[in-house]
Protein backbone atom coordinates (compact mmCIF):
# COMPACT_ATOMS: atom_id res chain seq x y z
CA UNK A 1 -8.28 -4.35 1.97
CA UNK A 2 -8.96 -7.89 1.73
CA UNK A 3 -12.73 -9.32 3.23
CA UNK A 4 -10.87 -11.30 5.31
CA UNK A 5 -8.97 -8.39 7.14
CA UNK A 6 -12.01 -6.77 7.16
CA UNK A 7 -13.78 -9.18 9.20
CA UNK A 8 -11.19 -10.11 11.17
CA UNK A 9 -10.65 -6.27 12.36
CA UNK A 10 -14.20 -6.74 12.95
CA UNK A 11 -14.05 -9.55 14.81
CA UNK A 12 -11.39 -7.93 17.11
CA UNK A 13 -13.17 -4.78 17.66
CA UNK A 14 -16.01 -6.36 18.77
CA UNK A 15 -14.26 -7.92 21.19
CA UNK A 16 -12.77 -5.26 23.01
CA UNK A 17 -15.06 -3.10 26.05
CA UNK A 18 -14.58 0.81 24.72
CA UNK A 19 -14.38 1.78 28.54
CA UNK A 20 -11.94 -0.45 29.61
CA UNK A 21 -8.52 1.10 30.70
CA UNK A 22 -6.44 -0.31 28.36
CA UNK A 23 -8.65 -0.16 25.32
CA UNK A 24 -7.14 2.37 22.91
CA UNK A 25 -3.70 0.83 23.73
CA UNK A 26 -4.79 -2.37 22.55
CA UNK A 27 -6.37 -1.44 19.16
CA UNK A 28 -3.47 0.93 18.30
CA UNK A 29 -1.53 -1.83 18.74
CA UNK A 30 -3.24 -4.58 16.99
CA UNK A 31 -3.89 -1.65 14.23
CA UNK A 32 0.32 -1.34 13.90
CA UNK A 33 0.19 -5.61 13.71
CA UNK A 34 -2.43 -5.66 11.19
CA UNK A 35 -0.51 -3.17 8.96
CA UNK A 36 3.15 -4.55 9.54
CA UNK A 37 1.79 -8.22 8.61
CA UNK A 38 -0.76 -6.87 5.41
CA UNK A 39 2.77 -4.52 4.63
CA UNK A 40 0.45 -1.61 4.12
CA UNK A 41 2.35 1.85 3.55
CA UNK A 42 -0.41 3.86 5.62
CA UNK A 43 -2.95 3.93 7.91
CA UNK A 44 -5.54 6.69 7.69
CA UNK A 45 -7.70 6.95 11.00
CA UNK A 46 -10.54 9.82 9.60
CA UNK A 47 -12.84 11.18 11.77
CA UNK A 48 -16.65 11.20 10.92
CA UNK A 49 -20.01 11.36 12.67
CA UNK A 50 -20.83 8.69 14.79
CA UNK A 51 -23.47 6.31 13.10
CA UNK A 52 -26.47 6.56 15.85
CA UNK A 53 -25.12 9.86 17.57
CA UNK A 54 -24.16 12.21 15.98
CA UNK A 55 -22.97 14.15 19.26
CA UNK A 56 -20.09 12.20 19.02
CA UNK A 57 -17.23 11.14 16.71
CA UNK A 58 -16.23 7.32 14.70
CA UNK A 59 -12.87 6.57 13.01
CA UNK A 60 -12.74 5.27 9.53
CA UNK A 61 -9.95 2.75 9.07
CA UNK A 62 -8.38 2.54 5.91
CA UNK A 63 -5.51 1.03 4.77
CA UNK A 64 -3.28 1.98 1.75
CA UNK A 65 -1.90 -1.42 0.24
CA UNK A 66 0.07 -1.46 -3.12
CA UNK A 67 -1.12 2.20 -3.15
CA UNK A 68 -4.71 2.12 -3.43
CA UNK A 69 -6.16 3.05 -0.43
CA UNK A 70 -8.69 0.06 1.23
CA UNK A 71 -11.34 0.22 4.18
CA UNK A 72 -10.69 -1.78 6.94
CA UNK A 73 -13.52 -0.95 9.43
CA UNK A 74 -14.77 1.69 11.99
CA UNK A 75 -13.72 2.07 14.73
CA UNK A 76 -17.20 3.48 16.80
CA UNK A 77 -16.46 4.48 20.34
CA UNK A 78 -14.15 6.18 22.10
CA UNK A 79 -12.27 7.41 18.92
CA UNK A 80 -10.94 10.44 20.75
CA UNK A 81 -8.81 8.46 22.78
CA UNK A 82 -7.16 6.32 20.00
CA UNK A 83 -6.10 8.85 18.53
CA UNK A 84 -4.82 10.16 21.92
CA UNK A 85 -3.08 6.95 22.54
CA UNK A 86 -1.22 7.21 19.00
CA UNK A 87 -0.04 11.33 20.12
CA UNK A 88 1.11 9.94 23.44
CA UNK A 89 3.36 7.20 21.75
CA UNK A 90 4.34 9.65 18.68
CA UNK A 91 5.12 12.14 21.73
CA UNK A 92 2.88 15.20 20.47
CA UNK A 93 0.88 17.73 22.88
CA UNK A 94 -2.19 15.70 23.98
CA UNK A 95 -4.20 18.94 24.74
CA UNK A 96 -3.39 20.75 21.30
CA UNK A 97 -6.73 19.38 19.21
CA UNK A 98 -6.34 22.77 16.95
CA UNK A 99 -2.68 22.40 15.35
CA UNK A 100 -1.25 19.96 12.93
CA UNK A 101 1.58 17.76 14.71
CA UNK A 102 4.47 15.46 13.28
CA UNK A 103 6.33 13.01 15.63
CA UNK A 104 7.79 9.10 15.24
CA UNK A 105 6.59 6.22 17.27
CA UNK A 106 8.89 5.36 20.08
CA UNK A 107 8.21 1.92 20.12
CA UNK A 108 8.60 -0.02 16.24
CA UNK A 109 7.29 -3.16 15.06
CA UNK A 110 10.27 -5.31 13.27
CA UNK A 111 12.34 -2.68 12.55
CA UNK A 112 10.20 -0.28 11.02
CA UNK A 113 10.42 3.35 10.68
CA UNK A 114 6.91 4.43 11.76
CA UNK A 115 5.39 8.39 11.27
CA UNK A 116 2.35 10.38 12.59
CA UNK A 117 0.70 12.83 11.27
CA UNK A 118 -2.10 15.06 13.06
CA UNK A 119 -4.18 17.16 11.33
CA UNK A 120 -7.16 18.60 12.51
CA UNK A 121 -10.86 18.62 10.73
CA UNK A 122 -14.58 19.62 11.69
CA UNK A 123 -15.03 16.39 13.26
CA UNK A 124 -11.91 15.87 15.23
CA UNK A 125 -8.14 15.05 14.92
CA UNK A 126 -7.04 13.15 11.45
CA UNK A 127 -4.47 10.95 11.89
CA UNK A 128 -2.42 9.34 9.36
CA UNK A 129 0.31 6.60 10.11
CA UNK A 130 3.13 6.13 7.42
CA UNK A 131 4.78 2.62 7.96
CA UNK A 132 8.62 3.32 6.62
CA UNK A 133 9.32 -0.45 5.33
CA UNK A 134 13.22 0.19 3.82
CA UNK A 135 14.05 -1.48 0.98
CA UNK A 136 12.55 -5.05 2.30
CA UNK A 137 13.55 -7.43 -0.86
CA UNK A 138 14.45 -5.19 -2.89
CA UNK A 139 18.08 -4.83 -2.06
CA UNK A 140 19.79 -4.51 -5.67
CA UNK A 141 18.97 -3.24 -8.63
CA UNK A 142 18.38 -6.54 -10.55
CA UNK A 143 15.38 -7.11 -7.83
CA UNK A 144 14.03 -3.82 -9.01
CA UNK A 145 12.19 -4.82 -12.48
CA UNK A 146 13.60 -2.24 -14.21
CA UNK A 147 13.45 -2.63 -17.98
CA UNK A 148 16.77 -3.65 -18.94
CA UNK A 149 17.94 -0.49 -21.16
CA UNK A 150 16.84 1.67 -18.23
CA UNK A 151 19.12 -0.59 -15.53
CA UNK A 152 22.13 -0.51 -17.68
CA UNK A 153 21.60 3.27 -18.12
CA UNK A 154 21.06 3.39 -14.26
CA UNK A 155 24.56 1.48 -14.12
CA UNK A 156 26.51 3.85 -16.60
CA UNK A 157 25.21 6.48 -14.13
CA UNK A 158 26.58 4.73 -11.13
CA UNK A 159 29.79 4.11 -12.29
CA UNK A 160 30.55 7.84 -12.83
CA UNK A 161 32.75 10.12 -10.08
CA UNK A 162 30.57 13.34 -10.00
CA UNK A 163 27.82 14.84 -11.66
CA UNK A 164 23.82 14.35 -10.45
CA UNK A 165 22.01 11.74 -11.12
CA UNK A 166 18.16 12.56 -10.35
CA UNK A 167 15.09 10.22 -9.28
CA UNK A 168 11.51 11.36 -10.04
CA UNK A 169 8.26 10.14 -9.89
CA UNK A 170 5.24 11.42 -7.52
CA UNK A 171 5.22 9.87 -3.72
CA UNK A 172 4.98 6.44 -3.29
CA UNK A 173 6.58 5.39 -6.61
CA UNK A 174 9.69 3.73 -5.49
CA UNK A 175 12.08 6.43 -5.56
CA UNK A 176 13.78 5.70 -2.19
CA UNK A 177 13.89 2.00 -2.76
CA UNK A 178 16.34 2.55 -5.93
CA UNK A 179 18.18 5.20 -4.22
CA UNK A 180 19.12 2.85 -1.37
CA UNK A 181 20.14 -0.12 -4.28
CA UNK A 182 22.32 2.26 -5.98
CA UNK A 183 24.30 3.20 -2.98
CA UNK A 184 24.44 -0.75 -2.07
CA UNK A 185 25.38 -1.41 -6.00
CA UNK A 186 28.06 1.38 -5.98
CA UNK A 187 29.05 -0.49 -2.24
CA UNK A 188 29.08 -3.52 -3.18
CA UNK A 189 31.38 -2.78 -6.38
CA UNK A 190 34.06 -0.60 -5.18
CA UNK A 191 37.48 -2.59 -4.96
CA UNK A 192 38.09 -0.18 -1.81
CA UNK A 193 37.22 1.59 0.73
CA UNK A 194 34.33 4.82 -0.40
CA UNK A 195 33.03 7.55 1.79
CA UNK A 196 28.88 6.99 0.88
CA UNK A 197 26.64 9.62 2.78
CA UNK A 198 22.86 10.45 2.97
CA UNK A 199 21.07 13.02 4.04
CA UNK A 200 17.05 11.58 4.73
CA UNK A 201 13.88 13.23 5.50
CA UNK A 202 13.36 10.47 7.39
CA UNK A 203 16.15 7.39 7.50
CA UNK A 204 13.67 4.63 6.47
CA UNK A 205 16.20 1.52 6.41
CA UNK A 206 19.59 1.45 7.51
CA UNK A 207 23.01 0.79 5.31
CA UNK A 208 26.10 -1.12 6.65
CA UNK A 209 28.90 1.15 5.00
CA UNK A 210 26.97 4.24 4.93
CA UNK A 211 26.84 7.72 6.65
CA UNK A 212 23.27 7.66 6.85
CA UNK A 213 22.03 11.29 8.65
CA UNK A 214 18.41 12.70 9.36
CA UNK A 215 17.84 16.01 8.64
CA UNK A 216 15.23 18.31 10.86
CA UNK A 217 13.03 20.90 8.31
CA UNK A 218 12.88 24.28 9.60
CA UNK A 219 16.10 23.98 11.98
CA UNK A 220 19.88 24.63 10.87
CA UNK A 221 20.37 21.03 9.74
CA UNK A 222 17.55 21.06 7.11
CA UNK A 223 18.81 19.85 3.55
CA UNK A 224 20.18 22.78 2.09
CA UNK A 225 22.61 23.40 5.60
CA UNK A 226 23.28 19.86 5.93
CA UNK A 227 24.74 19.53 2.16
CA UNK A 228 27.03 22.30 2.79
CA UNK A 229 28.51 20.93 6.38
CA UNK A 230 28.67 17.65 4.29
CA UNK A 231 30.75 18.69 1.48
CA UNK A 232 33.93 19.17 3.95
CA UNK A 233 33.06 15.61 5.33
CA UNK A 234 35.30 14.40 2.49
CA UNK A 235 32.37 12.72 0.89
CA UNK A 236 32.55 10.92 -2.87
CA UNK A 237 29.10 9.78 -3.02
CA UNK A 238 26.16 11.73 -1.56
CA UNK A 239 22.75 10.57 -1.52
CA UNK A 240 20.47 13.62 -0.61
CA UNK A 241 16.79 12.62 0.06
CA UNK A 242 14.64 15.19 -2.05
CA UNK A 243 15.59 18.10 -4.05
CA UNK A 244 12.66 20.35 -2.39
CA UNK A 245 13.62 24.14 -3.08
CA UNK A 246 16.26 26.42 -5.06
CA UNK A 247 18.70 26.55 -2.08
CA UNK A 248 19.10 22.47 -2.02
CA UNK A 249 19.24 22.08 -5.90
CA UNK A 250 21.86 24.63 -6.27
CA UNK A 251 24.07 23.36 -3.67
CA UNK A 252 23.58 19.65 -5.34
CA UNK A 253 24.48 20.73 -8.24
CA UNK A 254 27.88 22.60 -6.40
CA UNK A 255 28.54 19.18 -5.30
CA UNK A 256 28.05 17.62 -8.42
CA UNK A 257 30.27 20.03 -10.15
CA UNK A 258 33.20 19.77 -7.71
CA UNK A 259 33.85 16.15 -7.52
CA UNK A 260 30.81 14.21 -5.74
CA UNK A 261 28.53 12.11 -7.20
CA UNK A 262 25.53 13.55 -5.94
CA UNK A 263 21.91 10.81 -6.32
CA UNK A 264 18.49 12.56 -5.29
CA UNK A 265 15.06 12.10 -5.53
CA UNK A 266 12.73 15.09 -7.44
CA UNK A 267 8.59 15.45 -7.46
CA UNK A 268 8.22 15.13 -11.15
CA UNK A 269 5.36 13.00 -13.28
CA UNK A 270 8.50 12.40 -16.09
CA UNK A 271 12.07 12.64 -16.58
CA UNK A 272 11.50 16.23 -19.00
CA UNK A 273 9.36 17.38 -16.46
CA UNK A 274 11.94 17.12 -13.84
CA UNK A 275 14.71 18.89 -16.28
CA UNK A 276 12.22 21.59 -16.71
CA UNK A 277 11.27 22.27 -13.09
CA UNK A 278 14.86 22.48 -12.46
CA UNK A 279 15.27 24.88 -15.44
CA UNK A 280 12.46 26.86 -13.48
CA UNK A 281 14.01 26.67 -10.19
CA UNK A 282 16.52 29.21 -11.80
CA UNK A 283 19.12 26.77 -12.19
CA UNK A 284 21.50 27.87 -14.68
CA UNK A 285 21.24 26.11 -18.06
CA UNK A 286 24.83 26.01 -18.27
CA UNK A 287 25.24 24.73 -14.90
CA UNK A 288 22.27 21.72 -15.31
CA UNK A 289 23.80 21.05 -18.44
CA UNK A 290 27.34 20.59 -16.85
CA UNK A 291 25.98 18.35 -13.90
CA UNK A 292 23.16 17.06 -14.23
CA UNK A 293 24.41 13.42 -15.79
CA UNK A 294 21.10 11.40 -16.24
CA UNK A 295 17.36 11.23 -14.97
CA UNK A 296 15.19 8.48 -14.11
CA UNK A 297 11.35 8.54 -13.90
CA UNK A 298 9.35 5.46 -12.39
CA UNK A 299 6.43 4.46 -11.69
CA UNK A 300 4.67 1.58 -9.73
CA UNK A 301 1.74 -0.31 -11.40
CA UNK A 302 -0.10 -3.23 -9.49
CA UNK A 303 0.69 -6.49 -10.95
CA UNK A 304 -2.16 -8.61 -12.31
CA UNK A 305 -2.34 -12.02 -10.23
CA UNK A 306 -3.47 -14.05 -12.78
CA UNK A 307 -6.62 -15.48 -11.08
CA UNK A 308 -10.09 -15.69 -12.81
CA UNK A 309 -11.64 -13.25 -10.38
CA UNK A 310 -10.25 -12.47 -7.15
CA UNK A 311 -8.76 -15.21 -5.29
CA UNK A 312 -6.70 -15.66 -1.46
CA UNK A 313 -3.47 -15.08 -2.95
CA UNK A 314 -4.27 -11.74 -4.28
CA UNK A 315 -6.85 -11.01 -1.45
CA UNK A 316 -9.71 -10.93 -3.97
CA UNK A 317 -8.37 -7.92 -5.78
CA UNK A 318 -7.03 -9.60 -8.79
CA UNK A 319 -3.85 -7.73 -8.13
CA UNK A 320 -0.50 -9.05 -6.04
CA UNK A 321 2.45 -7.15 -6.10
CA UNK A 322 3.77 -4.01 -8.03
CA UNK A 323 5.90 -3.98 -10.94
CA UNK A 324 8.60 -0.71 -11.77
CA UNK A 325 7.99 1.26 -15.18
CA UNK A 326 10.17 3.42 -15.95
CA UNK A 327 12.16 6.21 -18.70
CA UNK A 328 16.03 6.99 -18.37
CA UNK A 329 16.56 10.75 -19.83
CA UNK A 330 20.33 11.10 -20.91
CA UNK A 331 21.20 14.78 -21.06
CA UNK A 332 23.89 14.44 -23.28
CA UNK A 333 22.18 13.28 -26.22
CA UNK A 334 22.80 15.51 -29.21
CA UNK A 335 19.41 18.25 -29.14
CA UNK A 336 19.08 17.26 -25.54
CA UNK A 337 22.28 19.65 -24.76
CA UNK A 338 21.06 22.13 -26.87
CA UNK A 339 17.53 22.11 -25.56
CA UNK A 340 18.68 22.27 -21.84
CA UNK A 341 20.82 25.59 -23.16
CA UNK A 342 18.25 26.83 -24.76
CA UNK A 343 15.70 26.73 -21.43
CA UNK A 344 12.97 24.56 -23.79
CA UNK A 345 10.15 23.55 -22.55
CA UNK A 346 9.28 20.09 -21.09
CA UNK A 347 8.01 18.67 -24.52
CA UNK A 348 10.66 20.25 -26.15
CA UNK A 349 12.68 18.30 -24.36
CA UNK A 350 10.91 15.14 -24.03
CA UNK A 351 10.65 15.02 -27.89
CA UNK A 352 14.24 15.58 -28.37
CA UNK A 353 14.72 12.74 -26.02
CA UNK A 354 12.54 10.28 -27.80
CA UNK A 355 14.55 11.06 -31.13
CA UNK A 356 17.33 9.67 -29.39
CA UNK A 357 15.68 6.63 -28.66
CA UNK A 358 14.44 7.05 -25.37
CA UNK A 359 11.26 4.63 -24.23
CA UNK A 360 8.81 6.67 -22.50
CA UNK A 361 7.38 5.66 -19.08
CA UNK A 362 4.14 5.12 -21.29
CA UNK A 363 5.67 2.93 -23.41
CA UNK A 364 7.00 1.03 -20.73
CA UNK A 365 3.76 0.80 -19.13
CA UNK A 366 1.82 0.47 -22.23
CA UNK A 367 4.19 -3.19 -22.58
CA UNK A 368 3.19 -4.31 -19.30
CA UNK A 369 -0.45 -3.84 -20.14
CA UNK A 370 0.07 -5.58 -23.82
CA UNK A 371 1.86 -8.45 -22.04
CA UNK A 372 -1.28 -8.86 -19.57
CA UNK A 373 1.73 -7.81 -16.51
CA UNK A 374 -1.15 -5.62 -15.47
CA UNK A 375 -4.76 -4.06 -16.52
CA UNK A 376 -5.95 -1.37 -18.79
CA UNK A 377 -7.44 -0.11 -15.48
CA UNK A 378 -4.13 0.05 -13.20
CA UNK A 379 -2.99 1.93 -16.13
CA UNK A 380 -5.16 4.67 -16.28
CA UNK A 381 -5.47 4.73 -12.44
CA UNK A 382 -1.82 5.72 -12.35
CA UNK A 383 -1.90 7.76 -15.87
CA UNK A 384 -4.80 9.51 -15.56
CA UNK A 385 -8.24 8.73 -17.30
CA UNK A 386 -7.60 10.38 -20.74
CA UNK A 387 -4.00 8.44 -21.36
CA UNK A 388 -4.88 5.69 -23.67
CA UNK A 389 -3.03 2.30 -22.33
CA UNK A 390 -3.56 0.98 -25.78
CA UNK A 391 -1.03 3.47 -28.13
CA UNK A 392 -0.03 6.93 -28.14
């Protein structure tokens, strides 16, 4: 994070008396404030030893902003009970230190969909706070920054009345965001009336003209059981969250199959990768081949600010902003079909893909970084050290 932040987190820590009543309410508080306004995506609280005793336990503050994780500051006394304070408002067990604990905040800042996650280490409870921002600006797909051949491939997608069209890329990559601006853009150009329903692991923004429903892991209304009670909810579009087991991707691709249009997201570093994971899921070729209708594979890359070397724009990190790379795999590309049939392998079918014209995501990115969009660096931070940002 920024100096600035820094020293003003400082600055407010300092100020506060760590056995006063109200104390861990306060900087859980101004912690939510500083991340809502800095429109961080997490805050990690880590326990450590305490600096001059080590008896006793400090929290490391660190921020995740445009998905690098930053230190904010330390948070020395009384770390226990800010970490308490968070439980309480998340509504977890208080006196369970020894078992990992999920809950939501019952009070949100501007409208925001905020997580907690407990998890328990050697120095005390971890916590981790995941700040749910929707869509924000991004509301259609032109205010995405998709390359253009990908978008129009993205629309040809959109505009068909089943099959399953897949989103991939690891966490944080945007893959909700264009989820939620393809069910606006398939809203917003219907010349009637269509049923649109989700099914979210959580709901992070909400959509006027949407079904929107949260689904609870490990309980009869988990992804796989929710897809099924939703296909006789006379559904045309269905947006299911995540594709995270056999069960859910077989019943998708039912739905695609039988009429739906069926949009999900899918863990996968590239658009082969994710046709090949699928292929090992022991989903029928023939059955992938029949539904599966197009896959697209993003990425985000921090945007170079243009600054000499740091400046208050950019918060001295010579970066402001993300920018979208991305690959659109079209399954029914001639050797594509036959490669899916065949169960090939994921550069089998990634080269077969590239014959038919297909830019790679490292192509895309490998523009950005030739048109000075963003750094060598961001590059192989998102890559991987041994990608060359340069060629292939």
């Amino acid at each position: 994070m920024t100096a600035s932040l820094t020293e003003q987190f400082d600055r407010f820590i300092q100020g506060q008396d760590p056995n006063a009543e109200k104390f861990a309410v306060e900087v859980v508080d101004y912690l939510l404030r500083l991340a809502s306004d800095s429109q961080a995506s997490d805050l990690h609280l880590i326990p450590q030893p305490h600096a001059n005793d080590a008896s006793k336990n400090q929290l490391l503050v660190l921020a995740r902003m445009d998905g690098v994780l930053q230190q904010v500051g330390v948070i020395g006394d009384r770390a226990e009970n800010v970490i308490a304070r968070l439980k309480v408002q998340a509504g977890l067990l208080t006196y369970r230190t020894d078992v990992p604990q999920e809950g939501r905040l019952k009070q949100t800042l501007a409208e925001l969909e905020i997580r907690v996650s407990i998890f328990p280490t050697i120095h005390g409870e971890k916590a981790v706070v995941r700040l749910f921002v929707g869509s924000g600006g991004y509301q259609s797909l032109e205010d995405l920054g998709l390359p253009n051949e990908v978008l129009n491939s993205l629309r040809g997608l959109l505009s068909a009345t089943s099959g399953l069209g897949i989103v991939c890329g690891p966490a944080g990559s945007g893959k909700t965001t264009t989820l939620y601006a393809s069910l606006r853009e398939i809203r917003n150009r219907a010349d009637f009336a269509k049923s649109l329903c989700t099914l979210e692991d959580p709901v992070e923004a909400v959509l006027d003209g949407v079904s929107q429903s949260q689904v609870k892991p490990g309980t009869d209304f988990d992804f796989e059981h929710g897809l099924k009670s939703l296909m006789r909810q006379d559904p045309e579009v269905i947006m299911v969250g995540e594709i995270r087991d056999r069960e859910t991707a077989r019943v998708a691709f039912q739905a695609s199959l039988t009429g739906h249009l069926v949009l999900s997201s899918f863990h996968a570093g590239n658009a082969a990768d994710a046709v090949s994971r699928l292929l090992d899921m022991s989903i029928e070729p023939y059955v992938l081949r029949s539904g599966l209708i197009g896959v697209l594979a993003q990425r985000l890359l921090r945007q170079s600010c243009g600054c000499e070397s740091g400046c208050e724009r950019c918060r001295h990190t010579s970066y402001r902003g993300r920018l979208a790379v991305a690959e659109f795999l079209d399954p029914n590309q001639p050797g594509l079909r036959e490669a899916i049939l065949n169960r090939s392998d994921a550069r089998t079918i990634y080269d077969a893909a590239i014959t038919n014209g297909m830019t790679s995501i490292l192509e895309s990115a490998r523009a950005e970084v030739a048109a000075q969009r963003t750094t060598a660096e961001e590059f192989r931070r998102v890559f991987g050290l041994s990608v060359d940002p340069t060629h292939a």
